[in-house]
N, C-alpha and C. Protein backbone atom coordinates (compact mmCIF):
# COMPACT_ATOMS: atom_id res chain seq x y z
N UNK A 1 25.38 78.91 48.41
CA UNK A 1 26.15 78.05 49.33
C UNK A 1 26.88 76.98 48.54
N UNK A 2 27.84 76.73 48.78
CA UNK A 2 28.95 75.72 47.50
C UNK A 2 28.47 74.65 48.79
N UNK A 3 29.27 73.91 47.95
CA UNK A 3 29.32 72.16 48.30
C UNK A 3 29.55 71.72 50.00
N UNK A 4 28.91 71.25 50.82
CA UNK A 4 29.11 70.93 51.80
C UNK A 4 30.62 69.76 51.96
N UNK A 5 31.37 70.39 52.98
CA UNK A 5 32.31 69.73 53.13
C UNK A 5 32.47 69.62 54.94
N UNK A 6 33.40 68.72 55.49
CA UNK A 6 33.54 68.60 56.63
C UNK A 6 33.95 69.83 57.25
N UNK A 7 35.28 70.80 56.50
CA UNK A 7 35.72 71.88 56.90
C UNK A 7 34.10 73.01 57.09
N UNK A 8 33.48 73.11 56.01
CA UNK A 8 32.54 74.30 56.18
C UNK A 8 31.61 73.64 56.95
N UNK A 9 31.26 73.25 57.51
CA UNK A 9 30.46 72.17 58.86
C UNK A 9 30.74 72.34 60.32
N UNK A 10 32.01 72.47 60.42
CA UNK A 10 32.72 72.83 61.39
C UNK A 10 31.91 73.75 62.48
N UNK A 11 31.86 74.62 61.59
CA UNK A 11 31.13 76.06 62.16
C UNK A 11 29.45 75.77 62.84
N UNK A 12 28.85 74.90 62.18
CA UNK A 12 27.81 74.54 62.67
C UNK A 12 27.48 73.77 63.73
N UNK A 13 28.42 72.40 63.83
CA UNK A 13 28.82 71.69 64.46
C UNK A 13 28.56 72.39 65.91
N UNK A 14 29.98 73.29 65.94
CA UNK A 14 30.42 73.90 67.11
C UNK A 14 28.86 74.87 67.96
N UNK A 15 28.76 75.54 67.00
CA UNK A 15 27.25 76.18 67.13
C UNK A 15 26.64 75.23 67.80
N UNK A 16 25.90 74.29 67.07
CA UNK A 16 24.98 73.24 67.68
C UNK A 16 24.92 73.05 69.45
N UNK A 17 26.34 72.50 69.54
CA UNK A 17 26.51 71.92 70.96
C UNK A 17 27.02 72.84 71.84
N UNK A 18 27.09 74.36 71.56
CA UNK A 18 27.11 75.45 72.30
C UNK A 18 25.64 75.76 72.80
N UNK A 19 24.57 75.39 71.76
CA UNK A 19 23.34 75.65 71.67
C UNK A 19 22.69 74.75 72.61
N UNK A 20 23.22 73.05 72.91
CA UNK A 20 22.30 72.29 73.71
C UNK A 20 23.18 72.63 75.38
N UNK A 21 24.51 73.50 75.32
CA UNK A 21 24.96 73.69 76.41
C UNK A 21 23.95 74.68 76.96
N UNK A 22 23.56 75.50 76.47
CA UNK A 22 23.01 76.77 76.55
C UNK A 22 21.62 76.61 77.21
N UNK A 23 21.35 75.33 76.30
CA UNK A 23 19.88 74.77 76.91
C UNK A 23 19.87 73.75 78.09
N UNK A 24 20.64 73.71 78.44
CA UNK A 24 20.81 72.64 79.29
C UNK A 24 20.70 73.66 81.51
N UNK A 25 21.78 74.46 80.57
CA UNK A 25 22.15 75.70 81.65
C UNK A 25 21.33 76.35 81.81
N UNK A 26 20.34 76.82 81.24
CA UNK A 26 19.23 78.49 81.20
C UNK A 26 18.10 77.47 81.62
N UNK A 27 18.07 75.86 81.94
CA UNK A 27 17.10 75.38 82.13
C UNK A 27 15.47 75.28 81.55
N UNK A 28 16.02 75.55 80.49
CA UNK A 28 14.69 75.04 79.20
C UNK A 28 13.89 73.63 79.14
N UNK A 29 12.94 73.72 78.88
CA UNK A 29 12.67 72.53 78.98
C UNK A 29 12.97 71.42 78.12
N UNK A 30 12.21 70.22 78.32
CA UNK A 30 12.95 69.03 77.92
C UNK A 30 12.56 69.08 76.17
N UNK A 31 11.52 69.42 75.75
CA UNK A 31 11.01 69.53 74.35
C UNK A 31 12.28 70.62 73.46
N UNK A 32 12.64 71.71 74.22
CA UNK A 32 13.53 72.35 73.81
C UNK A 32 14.89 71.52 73.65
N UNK A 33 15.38 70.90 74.34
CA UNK A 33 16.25 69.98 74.51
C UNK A 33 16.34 68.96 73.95
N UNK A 34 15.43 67.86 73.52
CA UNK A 34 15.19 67.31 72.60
C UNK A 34 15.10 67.95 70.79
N UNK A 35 14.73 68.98 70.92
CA UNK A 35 15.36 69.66 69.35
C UNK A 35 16.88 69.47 69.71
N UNK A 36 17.37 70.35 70.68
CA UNK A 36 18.72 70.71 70.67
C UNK A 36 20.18 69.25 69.87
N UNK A 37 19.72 68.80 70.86
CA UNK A 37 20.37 67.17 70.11
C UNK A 37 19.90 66.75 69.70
N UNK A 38 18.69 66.92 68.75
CA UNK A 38 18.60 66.38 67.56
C UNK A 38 19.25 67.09 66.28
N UNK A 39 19.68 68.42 66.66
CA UNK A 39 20.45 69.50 65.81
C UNK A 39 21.85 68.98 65.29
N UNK A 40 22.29 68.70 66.81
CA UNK A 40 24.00 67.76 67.14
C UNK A 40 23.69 66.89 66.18
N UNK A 41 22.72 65.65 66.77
CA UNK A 41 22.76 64.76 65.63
C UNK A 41 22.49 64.67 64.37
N UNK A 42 21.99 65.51 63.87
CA UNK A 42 21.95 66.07 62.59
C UNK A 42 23.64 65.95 61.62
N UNK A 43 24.04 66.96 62.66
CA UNK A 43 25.45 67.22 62.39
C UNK A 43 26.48 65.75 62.43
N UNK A 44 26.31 64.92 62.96
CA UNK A 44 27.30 63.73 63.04
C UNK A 44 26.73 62.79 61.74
N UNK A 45 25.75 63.21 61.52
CA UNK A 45 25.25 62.09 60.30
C UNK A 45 25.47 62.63 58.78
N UNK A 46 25.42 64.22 58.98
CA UNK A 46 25.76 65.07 57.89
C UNK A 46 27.41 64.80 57.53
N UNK A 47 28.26 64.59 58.62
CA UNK A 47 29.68 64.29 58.95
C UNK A 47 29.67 62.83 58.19
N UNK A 48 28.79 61.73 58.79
CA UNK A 48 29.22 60.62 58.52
C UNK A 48 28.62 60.31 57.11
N UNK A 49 27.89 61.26 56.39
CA UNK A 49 27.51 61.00 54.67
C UNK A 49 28.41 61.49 54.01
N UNK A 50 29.18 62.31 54.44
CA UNK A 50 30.28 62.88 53.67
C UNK A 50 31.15 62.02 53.54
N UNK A 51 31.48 61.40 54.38
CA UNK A 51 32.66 60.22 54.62
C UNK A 51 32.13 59.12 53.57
N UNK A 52 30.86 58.50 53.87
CA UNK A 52 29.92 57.45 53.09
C UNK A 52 30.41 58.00 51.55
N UNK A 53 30.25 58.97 50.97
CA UNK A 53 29.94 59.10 49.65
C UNK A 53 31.40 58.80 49.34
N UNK A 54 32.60 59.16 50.05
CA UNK A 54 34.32 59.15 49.59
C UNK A 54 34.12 57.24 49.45
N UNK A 55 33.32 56.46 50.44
CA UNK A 55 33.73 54.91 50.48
C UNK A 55 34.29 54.68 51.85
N UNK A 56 34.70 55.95 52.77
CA UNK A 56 35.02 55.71 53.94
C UNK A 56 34.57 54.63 55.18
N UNK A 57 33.55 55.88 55.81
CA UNK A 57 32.84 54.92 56.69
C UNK A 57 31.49 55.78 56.55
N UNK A 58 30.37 54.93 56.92
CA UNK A 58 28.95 55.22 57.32
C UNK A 58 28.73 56.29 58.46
N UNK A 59 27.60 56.01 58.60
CA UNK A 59 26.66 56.29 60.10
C UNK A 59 26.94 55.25 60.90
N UNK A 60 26.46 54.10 60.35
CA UNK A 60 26.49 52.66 61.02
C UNK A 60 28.23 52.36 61.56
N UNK A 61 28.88 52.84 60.79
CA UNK A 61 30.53 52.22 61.35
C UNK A 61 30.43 53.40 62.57
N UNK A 62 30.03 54.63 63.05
CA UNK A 62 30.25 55.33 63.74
C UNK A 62 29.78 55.02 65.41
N UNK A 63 28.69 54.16 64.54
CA UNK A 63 27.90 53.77 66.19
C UNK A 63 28.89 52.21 66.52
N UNK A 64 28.86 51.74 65.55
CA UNK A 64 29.49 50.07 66.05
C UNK A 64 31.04 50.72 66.62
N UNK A 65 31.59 51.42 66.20
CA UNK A 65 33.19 51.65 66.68
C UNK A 65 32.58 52.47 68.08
N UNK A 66 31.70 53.10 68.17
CA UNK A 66 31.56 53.97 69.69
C UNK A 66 30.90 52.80 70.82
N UNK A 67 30.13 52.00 70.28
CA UNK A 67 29.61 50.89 70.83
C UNK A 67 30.67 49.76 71.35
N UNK A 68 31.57 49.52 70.59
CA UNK A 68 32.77 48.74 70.94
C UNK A 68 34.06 49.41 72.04
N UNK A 69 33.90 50.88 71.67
CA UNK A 69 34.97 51.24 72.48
C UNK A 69 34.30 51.47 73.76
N UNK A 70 33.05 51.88 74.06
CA UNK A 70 32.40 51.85 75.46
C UNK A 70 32.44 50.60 76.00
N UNK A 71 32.34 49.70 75.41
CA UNK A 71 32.27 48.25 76.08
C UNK A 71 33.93 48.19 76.53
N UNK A 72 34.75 47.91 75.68
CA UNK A 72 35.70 47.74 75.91
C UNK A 72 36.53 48.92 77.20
N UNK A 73 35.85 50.13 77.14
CA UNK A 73 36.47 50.85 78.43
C UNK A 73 35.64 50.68 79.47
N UNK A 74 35.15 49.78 79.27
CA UNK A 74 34.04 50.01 81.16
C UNK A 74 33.11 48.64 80.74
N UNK A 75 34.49 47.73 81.48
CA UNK A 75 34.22 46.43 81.78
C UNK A 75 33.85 46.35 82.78
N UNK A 76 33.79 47.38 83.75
CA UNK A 76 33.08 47.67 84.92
C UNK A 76 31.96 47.49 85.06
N UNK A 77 31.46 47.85 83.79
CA UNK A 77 29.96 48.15 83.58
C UNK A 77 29.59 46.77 82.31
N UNK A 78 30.08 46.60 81.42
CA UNK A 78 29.52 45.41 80.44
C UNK A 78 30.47 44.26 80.25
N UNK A 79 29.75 43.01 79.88
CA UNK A 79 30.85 42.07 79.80
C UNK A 79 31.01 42.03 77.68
N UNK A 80 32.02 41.17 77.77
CA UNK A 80 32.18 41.49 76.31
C UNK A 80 31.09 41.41 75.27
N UNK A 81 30.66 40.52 75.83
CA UNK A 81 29.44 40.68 74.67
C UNK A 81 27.92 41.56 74.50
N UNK A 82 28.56 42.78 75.39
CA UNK A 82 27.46 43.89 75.62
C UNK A 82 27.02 44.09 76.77
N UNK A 83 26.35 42.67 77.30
CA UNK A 83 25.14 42.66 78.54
C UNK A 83 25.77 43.56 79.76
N UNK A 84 25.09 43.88 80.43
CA UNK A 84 25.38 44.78 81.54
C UNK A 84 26.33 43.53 82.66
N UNK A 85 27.09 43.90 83.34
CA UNK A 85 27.83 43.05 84.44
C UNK A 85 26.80 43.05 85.56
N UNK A 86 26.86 41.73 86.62
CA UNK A 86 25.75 42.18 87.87
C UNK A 86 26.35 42.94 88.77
N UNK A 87 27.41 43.27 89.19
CA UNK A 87 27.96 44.45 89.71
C UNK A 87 28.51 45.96 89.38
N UNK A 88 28.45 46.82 90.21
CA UNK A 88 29.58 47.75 89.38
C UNK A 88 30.25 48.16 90.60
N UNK A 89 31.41 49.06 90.26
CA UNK A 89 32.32 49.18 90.88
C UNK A 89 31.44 50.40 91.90
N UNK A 90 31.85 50.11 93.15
CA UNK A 90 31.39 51.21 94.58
C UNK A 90 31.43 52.73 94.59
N UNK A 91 32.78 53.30 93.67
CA UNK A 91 32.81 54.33 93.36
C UNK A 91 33.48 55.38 91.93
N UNK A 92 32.92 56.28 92.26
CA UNK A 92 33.31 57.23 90.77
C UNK A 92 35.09 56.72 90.44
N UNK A 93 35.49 56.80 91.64
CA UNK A 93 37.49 57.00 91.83
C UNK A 93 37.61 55.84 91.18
N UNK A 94 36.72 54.55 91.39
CA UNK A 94 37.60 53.59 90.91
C UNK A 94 36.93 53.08 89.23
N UNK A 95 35.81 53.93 89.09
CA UNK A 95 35.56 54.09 87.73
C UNK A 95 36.74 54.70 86.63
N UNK A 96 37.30 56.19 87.26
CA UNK A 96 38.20 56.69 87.08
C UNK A 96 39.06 56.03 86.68
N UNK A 97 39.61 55.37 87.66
CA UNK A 97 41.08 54.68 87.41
C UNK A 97 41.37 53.37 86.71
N UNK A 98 40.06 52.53 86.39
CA UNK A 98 39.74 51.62 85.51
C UNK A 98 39.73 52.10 83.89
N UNK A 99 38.97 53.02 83.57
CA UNK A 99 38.80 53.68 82.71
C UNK A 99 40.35 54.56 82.34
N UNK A 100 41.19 55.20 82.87
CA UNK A 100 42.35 55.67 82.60
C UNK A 100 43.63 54.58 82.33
N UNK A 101 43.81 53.54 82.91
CA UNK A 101 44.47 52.39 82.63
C UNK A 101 43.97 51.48 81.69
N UNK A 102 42.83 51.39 81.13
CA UNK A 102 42.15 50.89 79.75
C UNK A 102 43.16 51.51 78.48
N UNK A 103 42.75 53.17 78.57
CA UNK A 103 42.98 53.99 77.79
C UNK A 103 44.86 53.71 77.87
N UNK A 104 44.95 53.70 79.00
CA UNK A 104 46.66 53.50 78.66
C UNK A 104 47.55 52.05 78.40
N UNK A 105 46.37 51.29 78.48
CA UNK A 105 46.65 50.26 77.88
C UNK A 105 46.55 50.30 76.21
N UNK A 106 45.54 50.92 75.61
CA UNK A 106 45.46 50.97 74.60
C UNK A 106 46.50 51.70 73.55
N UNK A 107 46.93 52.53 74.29
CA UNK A 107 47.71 53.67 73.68
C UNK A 107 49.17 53.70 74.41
N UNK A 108 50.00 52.78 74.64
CA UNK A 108 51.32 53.07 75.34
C UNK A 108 52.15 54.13 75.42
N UNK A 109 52.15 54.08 73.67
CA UNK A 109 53.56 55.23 73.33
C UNK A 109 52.82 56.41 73.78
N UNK A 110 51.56 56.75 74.21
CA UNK A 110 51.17 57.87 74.80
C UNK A 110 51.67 58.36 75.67
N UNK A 111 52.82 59.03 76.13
CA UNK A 111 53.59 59.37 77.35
C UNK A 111 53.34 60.88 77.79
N UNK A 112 52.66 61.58 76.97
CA UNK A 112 52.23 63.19 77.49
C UNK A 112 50.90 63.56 77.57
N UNK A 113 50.61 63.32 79.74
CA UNK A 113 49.32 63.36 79.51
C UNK A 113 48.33 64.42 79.20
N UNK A 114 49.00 65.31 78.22
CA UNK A 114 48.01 66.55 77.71
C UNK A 114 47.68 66.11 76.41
N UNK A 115 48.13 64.93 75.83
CA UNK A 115 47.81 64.46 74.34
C UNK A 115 45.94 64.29 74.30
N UNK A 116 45.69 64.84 73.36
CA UNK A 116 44.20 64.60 73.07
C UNK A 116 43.27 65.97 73.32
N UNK A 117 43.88 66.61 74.46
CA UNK A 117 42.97 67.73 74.66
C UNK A 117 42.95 69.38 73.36
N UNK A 118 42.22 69.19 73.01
CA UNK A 118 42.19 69.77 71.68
C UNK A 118 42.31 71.13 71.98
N UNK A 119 43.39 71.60 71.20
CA UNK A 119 44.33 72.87 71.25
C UNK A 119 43.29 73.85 71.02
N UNK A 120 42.32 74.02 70.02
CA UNK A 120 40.94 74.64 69.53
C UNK A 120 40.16 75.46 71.03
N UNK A 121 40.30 74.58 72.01
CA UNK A 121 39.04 74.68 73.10
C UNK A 121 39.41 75.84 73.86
N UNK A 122 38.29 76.60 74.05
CA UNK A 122 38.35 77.91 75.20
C UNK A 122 39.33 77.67 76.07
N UNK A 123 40.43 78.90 76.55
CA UNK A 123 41.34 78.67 77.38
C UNK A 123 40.99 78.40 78.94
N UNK A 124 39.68 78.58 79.08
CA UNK A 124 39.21 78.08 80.66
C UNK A 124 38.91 76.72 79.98
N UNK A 125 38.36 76.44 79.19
CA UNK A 125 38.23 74.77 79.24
C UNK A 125 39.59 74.07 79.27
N UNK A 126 40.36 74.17 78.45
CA UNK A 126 41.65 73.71 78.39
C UNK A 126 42.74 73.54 79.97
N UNK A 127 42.29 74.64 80.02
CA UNK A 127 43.25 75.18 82.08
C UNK A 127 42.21 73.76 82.79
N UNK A 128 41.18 73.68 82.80
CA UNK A 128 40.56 72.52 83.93
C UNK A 128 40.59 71.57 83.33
N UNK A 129 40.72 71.26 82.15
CA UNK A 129 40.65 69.72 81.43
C UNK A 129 42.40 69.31 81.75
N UNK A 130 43.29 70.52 81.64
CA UNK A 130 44.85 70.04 81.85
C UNK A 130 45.37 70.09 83.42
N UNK A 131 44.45 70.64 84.15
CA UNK A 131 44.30 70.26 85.80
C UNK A 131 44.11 68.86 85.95
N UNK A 132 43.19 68.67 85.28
CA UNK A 132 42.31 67.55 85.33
C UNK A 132 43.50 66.13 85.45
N UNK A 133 43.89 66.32 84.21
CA UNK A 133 44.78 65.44 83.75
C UNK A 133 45.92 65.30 84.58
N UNK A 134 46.73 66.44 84.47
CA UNK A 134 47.44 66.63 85.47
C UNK A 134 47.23 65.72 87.07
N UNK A 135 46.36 65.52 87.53
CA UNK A 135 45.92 65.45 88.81
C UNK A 135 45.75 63.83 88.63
N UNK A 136 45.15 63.42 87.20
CA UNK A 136 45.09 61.85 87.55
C UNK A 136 46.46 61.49 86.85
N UNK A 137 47.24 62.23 86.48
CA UNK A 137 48.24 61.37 86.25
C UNK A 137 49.34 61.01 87.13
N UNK A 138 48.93 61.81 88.50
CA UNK A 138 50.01 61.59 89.46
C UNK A 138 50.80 62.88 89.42
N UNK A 139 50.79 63.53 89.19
CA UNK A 139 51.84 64.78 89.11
C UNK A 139 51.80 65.38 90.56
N UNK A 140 53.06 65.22 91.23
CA UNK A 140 53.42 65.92 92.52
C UNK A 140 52.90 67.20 92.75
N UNK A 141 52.97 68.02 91.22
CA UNK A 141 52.68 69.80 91.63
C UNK A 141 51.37 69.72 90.54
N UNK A 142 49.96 69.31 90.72
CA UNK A 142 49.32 69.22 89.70
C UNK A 142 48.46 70.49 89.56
N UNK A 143 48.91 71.64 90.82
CA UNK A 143 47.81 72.46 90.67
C UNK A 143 49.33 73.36 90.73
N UNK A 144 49.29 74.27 89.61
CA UNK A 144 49.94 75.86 89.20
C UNK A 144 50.38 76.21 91.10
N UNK A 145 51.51 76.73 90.97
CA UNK A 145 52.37 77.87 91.88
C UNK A 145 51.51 79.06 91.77
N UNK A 146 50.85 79.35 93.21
CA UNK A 146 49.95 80.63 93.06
C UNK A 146 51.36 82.15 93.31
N UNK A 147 51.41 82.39 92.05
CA UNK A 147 51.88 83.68 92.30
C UNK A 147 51.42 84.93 93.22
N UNK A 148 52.49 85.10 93.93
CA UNK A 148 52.17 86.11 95.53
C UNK A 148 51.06 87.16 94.86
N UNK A 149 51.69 87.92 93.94
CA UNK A 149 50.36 89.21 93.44
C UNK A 149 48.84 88.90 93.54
N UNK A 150 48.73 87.34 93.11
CA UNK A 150 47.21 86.71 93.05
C UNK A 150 46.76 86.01 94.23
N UNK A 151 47.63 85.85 95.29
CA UNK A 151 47.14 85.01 96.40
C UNK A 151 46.20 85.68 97.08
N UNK A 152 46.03 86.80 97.00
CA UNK A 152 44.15 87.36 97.69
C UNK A 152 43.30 86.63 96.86
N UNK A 153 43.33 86.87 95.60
CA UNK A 153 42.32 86.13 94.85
C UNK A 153 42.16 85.05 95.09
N UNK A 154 43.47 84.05 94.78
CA UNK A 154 43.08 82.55 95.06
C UNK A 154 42.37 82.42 96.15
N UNK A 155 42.58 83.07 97.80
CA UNK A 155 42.24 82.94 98.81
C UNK A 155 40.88 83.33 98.47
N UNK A 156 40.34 84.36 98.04
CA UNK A 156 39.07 84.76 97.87
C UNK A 156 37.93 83.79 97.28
N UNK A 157 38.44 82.96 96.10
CA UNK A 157 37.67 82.18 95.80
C UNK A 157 37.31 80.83 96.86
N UNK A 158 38.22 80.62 97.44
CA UNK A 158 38.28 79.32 98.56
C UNK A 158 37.23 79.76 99.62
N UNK A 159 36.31 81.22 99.80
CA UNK A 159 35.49 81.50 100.51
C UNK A 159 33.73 81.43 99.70
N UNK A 160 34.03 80.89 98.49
CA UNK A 160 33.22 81.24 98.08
C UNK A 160 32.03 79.95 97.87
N UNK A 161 31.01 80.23 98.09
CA UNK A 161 30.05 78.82 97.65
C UNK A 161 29.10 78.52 96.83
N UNK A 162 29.31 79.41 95.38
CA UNK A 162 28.40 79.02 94.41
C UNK A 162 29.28 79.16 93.72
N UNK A 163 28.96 78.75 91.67
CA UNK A 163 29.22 79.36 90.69
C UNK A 163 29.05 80.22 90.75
N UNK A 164 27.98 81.34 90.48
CA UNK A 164 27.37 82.29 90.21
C UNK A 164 28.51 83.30 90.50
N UNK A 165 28.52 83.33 92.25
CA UNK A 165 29.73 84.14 92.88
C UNK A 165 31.16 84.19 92.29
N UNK A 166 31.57 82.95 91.94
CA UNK A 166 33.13 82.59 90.82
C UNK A 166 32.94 83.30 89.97
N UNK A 167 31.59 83.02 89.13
CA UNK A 167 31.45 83.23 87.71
C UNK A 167 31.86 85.26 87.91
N UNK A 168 31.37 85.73 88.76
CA UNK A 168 31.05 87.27 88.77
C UNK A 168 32.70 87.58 89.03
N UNK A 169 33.17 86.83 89.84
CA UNK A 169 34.53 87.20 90.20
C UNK A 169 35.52 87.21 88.48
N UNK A 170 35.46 86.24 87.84
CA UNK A 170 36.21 85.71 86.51
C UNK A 170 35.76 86.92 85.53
N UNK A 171 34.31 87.39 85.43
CA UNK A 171 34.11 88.36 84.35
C UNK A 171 34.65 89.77 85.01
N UNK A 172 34.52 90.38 86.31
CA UNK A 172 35.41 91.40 87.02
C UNK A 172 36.65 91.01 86.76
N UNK A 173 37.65 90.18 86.83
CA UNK A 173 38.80 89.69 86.22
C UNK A 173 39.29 90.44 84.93
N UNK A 174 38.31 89.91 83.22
CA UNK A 174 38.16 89.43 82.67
C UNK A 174 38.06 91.44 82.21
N UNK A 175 37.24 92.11 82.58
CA UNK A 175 37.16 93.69 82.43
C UNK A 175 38.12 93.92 83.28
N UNK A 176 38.68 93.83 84.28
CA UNK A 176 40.07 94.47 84.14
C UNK A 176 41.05 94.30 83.51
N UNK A 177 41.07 92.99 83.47
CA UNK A 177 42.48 92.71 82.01
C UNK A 177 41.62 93.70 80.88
N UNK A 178 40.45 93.76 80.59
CA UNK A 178 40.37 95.22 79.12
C UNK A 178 40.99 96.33 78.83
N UNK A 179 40.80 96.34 80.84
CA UNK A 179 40.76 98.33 80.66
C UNK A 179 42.66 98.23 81.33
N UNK A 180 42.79 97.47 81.17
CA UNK A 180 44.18 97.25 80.94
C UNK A 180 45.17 96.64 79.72
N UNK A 181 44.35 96.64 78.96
CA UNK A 181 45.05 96.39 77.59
C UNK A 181 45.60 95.14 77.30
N UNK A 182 45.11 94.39 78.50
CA UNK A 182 45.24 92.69 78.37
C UNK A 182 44.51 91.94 77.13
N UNK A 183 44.34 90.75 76.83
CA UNK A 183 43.46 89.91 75.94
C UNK A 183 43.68 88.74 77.26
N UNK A 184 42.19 88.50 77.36
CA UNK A 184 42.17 87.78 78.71
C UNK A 184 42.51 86.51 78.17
N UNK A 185 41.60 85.60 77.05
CA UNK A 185 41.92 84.84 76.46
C UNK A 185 43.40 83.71 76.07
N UNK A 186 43.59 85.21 75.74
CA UNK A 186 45.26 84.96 75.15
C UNK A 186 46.20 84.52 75.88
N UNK A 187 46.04 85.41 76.83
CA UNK A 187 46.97 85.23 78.16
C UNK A 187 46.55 84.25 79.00
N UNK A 188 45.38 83.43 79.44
CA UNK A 188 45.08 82.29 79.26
C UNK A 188 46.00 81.42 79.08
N UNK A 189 45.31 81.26 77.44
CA UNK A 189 46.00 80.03 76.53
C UNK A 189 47.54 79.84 76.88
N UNK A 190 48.81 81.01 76.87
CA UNK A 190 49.91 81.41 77.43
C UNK A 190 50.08 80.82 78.65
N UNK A 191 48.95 80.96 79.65
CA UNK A 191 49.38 80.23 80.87
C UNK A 191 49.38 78.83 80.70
N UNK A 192 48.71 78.39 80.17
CA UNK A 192 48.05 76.69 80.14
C UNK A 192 49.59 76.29 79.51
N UNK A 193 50.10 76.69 78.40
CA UNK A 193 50.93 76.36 77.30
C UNK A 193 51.69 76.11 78.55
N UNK A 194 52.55 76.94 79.15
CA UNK A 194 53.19 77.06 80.42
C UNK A 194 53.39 75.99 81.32
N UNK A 195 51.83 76.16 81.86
CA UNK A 195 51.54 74.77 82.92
C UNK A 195 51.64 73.39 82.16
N UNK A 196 51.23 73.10 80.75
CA UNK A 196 51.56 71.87 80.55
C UNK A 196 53.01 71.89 80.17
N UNK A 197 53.75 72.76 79.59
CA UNK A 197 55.28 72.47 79.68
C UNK A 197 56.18 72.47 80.45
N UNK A 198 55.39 72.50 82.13
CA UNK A 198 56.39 72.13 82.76
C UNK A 198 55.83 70.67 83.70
N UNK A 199 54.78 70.43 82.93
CA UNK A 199 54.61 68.93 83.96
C UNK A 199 54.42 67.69 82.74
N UNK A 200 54.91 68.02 81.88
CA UNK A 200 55.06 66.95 80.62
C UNK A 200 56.04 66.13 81.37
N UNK A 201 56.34 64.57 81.04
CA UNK A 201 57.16 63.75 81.62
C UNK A 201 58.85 63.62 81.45
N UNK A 202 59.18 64.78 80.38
CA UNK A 202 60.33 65.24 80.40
C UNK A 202 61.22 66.21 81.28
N UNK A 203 60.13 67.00 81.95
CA UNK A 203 60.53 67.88 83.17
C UNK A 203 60.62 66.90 84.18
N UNK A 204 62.29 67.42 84.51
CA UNK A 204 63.40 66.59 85.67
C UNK A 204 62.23 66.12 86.81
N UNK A 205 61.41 66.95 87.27
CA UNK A 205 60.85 66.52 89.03
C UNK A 205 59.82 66.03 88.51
N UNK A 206 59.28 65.53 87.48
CA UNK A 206 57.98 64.30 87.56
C UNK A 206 58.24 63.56 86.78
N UNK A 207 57.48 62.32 87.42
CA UNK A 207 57.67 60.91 86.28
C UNK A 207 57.59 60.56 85.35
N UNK A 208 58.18 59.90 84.84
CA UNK A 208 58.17 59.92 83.41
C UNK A 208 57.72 59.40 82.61
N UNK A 209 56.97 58.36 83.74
CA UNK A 209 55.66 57.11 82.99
C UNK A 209 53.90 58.43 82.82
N UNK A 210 54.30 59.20 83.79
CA UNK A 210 52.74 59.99 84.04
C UNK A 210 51.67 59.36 85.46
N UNK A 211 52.44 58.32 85.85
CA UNK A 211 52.11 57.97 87.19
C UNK A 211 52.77 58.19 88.38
């Protein structure tokens, strides 16, 4: 095994926190779970010695900068100098929207709200994280034009009331795009690319602030 570097880490990294997803979902217990992120954290400290030995930053700069930026986004929740506030806000929405106007305070020239969501991530994660976004940024059309061919489907899922049932519907999906010579994936990623290039703040019918 050659020299540990951030790039060959990567791979483990990703592993890891697939691994405490895994445990989290299949409902393992808590002892199992407690390895699991201690695996993760393994990995962020292995990350932050690599950095340490260049002169960069520590372990310790990793927690004080995550410690500062939680305070500072959810004044909702702490006053500046840490302590908890005696109130908090009534609901998730207005957690939401405290927390998103922080962030856009911080970052102005940020004007495309798909910036940040990492190009890397499974194309179903990416499609609901750029819904997501989409939806708090104000976007008039934040949910995709259901194309006529798929409107049984869409309709089909709107009857449905578990995961489990979705989940079975997406992998039946998922084998017919096979045995059709699709790459489900791919075509995915293709759609998302799509949906965020037409609700970026340069397309004529939405705003151009992202609100």
């Amino acid at each position: 095994m050659g020299a540990l570097t951030h790039e060959s880490l990567v791979e483990y990294l990703l592993e890891e926190a697939f691994e405490v997803a895994e445990t989290i979902e299949t409902g393992a217990d808590e002892a199992e779970l407690r390895g699991e992120l201690g695996d993760v954290l393994l990995q962020v400290v292995l990350h932050a010695r690599l950095a340490e030995e260049r002169g960069s930053f520590g372990f310790d700069d990793v927690v004080r900068g995550l410690t500062a930026k939680m305070i500072r986004r959810n004044p909702h929740v702490f006053r500046p100098d840490g302590s908890l506030q005696d109130t908090f806000p009534a609901s998730v929405d207005e957690i939401v929207r405290k927390w998103d106007s922080i962030k856009r305070a911080e970052k102005p020239e940020r004007g495309d709200p798909f910036e940040g969501i990492p190009r890397d991530l499974p194309a179903l994660a990416r499609a609901q994280k750029s819904l997501d976004r989409a939806a708090r940024a104000g976007f008039r059309r934040a949910q995709p034009p259901v194309v006529e061919e798929v409107r049984p489907v869409a309709g089909l899922v709107e009857t449905m009331d578990s995961e489990q049932q979705f989940g079975d519907l997406l992998f039946e999906l998922v084998a017919a795009a096979r045995t059709s010579g699709f790459d489900a994936e791919r075509a995915l990623r293709g759609a998302v690319r799509r949906y965020q290039d037409s609700h970026r703040p340069t397309h004529p019918d939405l705003p151009r602030t992202g609100s």
